[in-house]
PDB file of N, CA and C in Angstrom:
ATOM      1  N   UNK A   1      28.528 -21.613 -10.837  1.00  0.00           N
ATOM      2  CA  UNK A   1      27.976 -20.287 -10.637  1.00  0.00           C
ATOM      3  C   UNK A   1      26.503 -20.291 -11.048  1.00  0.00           C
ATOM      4  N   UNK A   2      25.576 -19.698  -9.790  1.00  0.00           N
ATOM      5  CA  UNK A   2      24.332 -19.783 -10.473  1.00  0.00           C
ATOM      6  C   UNK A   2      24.124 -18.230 -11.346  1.00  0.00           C
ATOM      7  N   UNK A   3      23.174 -18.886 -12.348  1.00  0.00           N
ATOM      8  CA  UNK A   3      22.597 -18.106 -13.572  1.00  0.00           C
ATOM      9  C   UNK A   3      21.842 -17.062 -12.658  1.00  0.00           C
ATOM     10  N   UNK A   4      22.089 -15.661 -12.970  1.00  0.00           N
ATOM     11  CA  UNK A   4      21.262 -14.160 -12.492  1.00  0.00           C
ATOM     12  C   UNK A   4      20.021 -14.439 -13.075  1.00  0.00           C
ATOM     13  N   UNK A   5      19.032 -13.904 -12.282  1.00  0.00           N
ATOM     14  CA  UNK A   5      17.404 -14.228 -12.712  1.00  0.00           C
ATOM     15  C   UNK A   5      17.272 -12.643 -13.162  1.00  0.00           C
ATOM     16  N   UNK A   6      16.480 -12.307 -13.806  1.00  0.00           N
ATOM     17  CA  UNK A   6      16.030 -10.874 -14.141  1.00  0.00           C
ATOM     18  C   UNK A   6      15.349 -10.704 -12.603  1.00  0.00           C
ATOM     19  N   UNK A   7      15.348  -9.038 -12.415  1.00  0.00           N
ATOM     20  CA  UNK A   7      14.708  -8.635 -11.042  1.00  0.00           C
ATOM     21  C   UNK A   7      13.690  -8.025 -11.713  1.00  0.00           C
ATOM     22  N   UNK A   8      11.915  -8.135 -10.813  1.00  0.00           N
ATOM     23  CA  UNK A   8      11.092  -7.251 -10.840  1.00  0.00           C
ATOM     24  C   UNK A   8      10.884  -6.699 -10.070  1.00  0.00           C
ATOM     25  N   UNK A   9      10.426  -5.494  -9.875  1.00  0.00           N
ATOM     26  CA  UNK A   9      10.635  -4.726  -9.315  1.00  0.00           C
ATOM     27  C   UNK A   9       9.044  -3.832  -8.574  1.00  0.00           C
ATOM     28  N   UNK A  10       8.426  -4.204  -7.818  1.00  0.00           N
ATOM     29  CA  UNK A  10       6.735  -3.985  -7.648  1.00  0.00           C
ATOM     30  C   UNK A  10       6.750  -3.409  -6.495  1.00  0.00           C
ATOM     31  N   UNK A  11       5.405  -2.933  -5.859  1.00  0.00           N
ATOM     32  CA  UNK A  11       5.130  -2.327  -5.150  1.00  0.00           C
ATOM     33  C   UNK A  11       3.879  -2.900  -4.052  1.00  0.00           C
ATOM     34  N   UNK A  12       3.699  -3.303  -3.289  1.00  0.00           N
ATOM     35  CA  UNK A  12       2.652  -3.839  -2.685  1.00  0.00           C
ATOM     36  C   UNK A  12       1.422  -3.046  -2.714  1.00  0.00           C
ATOM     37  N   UNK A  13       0.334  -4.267  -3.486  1.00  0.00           N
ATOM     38  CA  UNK A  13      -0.852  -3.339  -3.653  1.00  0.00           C
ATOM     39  C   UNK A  13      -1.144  -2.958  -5.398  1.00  0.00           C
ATOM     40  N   UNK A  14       0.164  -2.994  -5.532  1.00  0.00           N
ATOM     41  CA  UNK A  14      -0.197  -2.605  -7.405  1.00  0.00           C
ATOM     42  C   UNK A  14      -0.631  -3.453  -8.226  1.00  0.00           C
ATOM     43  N   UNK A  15      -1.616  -2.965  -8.874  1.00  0.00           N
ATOM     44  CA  UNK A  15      -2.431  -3.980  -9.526  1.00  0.00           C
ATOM     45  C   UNK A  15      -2.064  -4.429 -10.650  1.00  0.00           C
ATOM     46  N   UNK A  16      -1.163  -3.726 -11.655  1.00  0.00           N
ATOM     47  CA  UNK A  16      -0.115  -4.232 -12.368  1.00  0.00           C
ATOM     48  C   UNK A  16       0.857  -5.261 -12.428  1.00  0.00           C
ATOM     49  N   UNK A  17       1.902  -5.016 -10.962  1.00  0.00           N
ATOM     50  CA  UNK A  17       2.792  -5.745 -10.576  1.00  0.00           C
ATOM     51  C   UNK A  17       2.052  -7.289 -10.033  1.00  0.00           C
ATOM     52  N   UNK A  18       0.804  -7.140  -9.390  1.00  0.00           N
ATOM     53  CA  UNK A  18       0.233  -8.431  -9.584  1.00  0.00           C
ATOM     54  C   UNK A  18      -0.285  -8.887 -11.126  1.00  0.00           C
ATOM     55  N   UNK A  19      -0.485  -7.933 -12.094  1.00  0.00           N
ATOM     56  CA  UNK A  19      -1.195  -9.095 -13.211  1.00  0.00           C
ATOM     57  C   UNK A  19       0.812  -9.262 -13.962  1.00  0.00           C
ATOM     58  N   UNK A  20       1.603  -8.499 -13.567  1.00  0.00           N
ATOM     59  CA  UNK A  20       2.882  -9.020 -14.523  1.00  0.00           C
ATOM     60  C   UNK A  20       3.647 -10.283 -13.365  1.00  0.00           C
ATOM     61  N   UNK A  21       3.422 -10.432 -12.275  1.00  0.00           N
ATOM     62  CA  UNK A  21       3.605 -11.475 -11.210  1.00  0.00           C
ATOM     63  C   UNK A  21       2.674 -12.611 -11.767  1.00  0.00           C
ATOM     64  N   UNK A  22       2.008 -12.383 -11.996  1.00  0.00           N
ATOM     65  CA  UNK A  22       0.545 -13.833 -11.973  1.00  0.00           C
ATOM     66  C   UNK A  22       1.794 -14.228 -14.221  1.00  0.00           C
ATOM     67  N   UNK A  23       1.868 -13.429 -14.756  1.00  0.00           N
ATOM     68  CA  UNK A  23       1.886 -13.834 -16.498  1.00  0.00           C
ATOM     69  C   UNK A  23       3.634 -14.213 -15.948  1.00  0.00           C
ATOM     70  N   UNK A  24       4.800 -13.425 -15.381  1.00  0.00           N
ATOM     71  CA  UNK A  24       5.512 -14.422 -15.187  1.00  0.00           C
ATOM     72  C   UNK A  24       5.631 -15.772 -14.781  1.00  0.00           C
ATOM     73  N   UNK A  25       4.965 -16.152 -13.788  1.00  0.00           N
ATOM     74  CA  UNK A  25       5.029 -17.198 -13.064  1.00  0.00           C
ATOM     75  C   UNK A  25       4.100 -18.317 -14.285  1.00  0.00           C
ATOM     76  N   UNK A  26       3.072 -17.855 -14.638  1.00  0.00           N
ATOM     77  CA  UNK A  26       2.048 -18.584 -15.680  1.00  0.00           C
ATOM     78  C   UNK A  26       3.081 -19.441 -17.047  1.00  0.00           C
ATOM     79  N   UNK A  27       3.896 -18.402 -17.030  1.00  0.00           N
ATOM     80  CA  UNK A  27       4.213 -18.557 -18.281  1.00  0.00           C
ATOM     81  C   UNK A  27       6.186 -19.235 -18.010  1.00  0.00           C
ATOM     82  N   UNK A  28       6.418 -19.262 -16.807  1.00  0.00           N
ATOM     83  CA  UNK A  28       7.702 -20.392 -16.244  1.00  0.00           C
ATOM     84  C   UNK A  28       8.688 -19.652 -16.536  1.00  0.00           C
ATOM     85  N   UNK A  29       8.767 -18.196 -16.153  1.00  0.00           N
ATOM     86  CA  UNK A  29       9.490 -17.310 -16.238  1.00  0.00           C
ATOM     87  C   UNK A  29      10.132 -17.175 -14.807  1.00  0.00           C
ATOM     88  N   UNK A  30      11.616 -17.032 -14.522  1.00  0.00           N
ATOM     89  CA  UNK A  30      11.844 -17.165 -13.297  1.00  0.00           C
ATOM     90  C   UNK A  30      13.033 -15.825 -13.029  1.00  0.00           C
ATOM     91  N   UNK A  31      12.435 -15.336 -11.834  1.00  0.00           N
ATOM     92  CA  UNK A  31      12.743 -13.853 -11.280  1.00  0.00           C
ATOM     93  C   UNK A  31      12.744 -13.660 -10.077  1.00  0.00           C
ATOM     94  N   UNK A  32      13.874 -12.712  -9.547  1.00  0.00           N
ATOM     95  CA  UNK A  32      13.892 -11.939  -8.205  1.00  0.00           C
ATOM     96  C   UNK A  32      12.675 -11.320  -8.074  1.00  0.00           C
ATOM     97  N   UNK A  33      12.341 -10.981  -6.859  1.00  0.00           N
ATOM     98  CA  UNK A  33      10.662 -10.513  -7.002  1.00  0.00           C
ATOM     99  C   UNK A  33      11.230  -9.035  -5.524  1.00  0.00           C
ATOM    100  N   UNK A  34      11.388  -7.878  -6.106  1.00  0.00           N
ATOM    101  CA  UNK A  34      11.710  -7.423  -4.958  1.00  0.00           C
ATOM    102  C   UNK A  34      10.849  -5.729  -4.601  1.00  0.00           C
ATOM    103  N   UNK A  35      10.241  -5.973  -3.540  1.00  0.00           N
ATOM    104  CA  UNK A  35       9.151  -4.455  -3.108  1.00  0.00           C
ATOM    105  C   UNK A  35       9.947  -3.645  -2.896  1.00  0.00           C
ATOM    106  N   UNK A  36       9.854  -2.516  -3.620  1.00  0.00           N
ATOM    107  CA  UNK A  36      10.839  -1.307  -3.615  1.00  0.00           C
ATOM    108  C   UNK A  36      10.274  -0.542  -2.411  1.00  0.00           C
ATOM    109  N   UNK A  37       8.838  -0.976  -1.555  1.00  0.00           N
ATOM    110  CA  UNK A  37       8.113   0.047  -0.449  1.00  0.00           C
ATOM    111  C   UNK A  37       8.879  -0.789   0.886  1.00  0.00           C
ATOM    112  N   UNK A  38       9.447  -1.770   0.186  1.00  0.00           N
ATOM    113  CA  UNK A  38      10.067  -2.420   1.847  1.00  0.00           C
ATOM    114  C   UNK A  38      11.749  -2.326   1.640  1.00  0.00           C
ATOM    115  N   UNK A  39      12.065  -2.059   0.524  1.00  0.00           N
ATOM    116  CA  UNK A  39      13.608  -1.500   0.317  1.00  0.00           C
ATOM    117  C   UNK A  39      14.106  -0.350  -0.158  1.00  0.00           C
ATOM    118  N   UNK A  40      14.240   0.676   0.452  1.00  0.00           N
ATOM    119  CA  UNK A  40      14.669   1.841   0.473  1.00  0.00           C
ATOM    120  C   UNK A  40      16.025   1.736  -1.222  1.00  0.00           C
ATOM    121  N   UNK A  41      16.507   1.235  -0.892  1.00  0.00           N
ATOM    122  CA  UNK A  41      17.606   1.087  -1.546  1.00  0.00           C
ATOM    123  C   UNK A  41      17.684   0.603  -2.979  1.00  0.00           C
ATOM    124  N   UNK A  42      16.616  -0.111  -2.590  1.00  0.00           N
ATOM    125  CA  UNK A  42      16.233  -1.069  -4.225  1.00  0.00           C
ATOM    126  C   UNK A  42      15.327  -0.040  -4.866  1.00  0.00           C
ATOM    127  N   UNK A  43      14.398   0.825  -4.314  1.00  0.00           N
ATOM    128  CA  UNK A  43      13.632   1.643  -4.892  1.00  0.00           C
ATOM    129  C   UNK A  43      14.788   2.611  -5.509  1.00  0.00           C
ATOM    130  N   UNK A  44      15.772   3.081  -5.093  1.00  0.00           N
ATOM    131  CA  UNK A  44      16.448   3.784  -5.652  1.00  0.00           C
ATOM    132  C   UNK A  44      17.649   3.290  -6.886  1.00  0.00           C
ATOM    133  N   UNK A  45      18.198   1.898  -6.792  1.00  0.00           N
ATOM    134  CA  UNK A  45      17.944   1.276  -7.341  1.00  0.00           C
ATOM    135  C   UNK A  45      17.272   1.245  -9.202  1.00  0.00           C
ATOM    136  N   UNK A  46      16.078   0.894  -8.906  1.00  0.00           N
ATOM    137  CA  UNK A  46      15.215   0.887  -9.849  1.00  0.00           C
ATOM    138  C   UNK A  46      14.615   2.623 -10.620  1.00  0.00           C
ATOM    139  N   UNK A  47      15.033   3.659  -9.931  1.00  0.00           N
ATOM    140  CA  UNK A  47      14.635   4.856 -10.228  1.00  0.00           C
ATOM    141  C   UNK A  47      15.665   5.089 -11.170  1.00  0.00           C
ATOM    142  N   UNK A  48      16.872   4.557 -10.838  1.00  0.00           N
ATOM    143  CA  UNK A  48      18.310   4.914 -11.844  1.00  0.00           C
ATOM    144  C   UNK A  48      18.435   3.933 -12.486  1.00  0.00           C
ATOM    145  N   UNK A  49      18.146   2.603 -12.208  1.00  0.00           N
ATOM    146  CA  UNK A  49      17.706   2.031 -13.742  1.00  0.00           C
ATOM    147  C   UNK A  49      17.052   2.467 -14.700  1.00  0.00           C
ATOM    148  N   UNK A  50      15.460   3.157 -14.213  1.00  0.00           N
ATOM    149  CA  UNK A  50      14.611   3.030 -15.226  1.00  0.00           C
ATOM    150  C   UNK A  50      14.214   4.807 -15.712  1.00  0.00           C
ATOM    151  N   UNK A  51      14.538   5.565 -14.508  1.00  0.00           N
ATOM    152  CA  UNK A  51      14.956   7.041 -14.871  1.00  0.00           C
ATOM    153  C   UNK A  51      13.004   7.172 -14.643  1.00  0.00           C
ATOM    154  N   UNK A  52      12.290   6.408 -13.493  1.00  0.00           N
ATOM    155  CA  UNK A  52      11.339   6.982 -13.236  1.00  0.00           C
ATOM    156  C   UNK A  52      10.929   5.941 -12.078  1.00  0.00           C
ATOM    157  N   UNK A  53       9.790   6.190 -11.252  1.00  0.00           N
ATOM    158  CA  UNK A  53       9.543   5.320 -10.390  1.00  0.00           C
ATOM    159  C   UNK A  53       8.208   4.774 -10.125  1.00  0.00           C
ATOM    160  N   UNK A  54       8.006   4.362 -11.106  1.00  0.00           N
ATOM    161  CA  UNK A  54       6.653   3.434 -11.643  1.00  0.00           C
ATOM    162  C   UNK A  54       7.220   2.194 -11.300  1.00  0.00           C
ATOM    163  N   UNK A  55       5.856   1.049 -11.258  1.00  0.00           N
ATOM    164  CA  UNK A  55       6.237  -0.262 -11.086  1.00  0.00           C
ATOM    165  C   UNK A  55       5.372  -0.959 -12.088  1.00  0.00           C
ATOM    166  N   UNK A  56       5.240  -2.246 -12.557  1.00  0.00           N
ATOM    167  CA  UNK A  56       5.906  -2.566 -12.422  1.00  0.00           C
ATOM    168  C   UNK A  56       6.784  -2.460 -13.445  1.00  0.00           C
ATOM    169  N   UNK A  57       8.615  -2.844 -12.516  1.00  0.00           N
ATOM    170  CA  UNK A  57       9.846  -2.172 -13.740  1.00  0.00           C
ATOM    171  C   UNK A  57      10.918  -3.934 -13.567  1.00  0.00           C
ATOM    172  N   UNK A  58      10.548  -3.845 -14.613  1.00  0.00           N
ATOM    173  CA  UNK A  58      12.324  -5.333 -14.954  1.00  0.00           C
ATOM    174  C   UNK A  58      13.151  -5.215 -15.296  1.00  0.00           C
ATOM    175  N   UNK A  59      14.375  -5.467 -15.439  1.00  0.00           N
ATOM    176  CA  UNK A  59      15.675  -5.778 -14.983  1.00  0.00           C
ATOM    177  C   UNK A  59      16.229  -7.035 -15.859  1.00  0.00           C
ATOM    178  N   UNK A  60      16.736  -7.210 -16.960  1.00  0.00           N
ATOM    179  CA  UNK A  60      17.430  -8.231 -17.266  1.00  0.00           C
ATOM    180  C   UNK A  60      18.631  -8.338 -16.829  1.00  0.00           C
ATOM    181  N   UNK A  61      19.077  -9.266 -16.417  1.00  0.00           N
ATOM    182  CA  UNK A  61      20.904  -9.194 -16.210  1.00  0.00           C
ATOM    183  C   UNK A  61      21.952  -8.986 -17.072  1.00  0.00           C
ATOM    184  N   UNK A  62      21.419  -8.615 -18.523  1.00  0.00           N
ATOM    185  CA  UNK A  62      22.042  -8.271 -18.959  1.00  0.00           C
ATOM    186  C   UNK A  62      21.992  -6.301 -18.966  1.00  0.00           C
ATOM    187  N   UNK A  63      21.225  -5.817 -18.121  1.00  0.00           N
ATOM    188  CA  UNK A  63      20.682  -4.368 -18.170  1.00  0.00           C
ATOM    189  C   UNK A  63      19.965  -4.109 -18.654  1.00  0.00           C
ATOM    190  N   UNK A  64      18.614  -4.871 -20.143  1.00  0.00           N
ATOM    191  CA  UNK A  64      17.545  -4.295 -20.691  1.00  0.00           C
ATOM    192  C   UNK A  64      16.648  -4.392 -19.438  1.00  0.00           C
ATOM    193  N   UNK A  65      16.037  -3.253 -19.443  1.00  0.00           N
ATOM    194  CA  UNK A  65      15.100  -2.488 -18.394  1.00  0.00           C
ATOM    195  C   UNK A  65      13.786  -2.126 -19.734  1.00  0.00           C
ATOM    196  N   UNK A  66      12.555  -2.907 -18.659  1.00  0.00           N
ATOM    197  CA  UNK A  66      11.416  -2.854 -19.168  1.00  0.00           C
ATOM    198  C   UNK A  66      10.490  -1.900 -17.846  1.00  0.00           C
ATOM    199  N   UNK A  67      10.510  -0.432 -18.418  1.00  0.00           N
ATOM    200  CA  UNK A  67       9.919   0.232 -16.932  1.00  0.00           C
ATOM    201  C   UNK A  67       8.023   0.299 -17.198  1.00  0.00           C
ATOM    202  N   UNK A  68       7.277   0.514 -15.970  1.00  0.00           N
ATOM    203  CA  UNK A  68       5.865   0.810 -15.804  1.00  0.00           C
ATOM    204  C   UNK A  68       5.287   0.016 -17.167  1.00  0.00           C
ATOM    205  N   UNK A  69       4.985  -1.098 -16.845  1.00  0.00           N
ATOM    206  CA  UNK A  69       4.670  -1.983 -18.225  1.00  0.00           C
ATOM    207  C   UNK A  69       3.530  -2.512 -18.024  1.00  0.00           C
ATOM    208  N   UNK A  70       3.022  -2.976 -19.111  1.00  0.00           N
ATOM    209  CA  UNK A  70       1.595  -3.927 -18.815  1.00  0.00           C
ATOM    210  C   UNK A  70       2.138  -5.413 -19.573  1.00  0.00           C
ATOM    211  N   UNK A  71       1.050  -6.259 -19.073  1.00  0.00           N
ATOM    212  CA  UNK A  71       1.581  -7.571 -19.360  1.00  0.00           C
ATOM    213  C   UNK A  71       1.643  -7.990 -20.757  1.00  0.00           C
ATOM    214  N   UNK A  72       0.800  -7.308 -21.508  1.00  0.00           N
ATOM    215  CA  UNK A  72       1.160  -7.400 -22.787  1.00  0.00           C
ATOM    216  C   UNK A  72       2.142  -6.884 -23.783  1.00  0.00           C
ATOM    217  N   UNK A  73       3.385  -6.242 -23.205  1.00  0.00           N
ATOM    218  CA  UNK A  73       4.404  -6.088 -23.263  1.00  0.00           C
ATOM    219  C   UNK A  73       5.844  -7.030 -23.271  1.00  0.00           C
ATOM    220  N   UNK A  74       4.985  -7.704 -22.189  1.00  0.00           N
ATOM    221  CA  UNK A  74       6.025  -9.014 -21.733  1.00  0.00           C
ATOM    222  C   UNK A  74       6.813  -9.533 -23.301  1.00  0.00           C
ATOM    223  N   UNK A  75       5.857 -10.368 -23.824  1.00  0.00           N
ATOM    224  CA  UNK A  75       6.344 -11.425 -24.714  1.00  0.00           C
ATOM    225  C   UNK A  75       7.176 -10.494 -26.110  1.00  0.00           C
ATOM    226  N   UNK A  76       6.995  -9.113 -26.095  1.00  0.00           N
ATOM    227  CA  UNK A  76       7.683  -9.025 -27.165  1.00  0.00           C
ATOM    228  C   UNK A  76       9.395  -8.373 -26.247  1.00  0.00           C
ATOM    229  N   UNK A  77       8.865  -8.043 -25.036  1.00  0.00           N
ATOM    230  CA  UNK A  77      10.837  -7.267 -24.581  1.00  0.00           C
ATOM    231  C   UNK A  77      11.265  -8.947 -24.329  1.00  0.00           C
ATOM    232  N   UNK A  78      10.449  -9.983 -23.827  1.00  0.00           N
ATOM    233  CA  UNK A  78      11.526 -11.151 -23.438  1.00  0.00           C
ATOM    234  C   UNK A  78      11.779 -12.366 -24.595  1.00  0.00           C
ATOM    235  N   UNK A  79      11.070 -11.953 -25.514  1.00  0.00           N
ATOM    236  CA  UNK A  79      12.013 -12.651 -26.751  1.00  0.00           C
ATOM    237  C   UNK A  79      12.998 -11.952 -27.145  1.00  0.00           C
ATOM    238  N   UNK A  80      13.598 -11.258 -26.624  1.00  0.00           N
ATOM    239  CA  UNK A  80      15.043 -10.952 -27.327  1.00  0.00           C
ATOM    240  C   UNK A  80      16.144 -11.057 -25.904  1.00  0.00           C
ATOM    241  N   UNK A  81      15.118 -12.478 -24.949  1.00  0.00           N
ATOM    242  CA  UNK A  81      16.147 -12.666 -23.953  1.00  0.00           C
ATOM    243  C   UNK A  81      16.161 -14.779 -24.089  1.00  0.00           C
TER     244      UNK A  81
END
């Protein structure tokens, strides 16, 4: 069985979701990468995960939800993954 990746959750164009795209990938963090403006469904989705609809929003598989974040956020929600 493969291992669930955390989902992020971005928006095309957001300048956020590119600097938390550029510090995942930098840093060998590995994730679903999915545009909530090209999935109806996933945007909704992510609104009832995160109880708002900002981007960018993550998704652990275990359910911790990190919503409208900046990248310097990262390293303290994913050490407790």
């Amino acid at each position: 069985m493969m291992k669930q990746l955390p989902q992020l959750f971005v928006k095309t164009g957001c300048p956020w979701c590119h600097e938390a795209i550029e510090w995942l990938t930098a840093h060998e963090v590995a994730y679903d990468l999915i545009d909530v403006l090209q999935d109806v469904t996933a945007f909704e989705k992510m609104k009832q995960l995160s109880g708002q609809s900002k981007t960018p929003t993550l998704q652990m598989p275990d359910g911790g939800v990190l919503a409208d974040f900046g990248v310097e956020e990262l390293p303290v929600f994913l050490k407790n993954y």
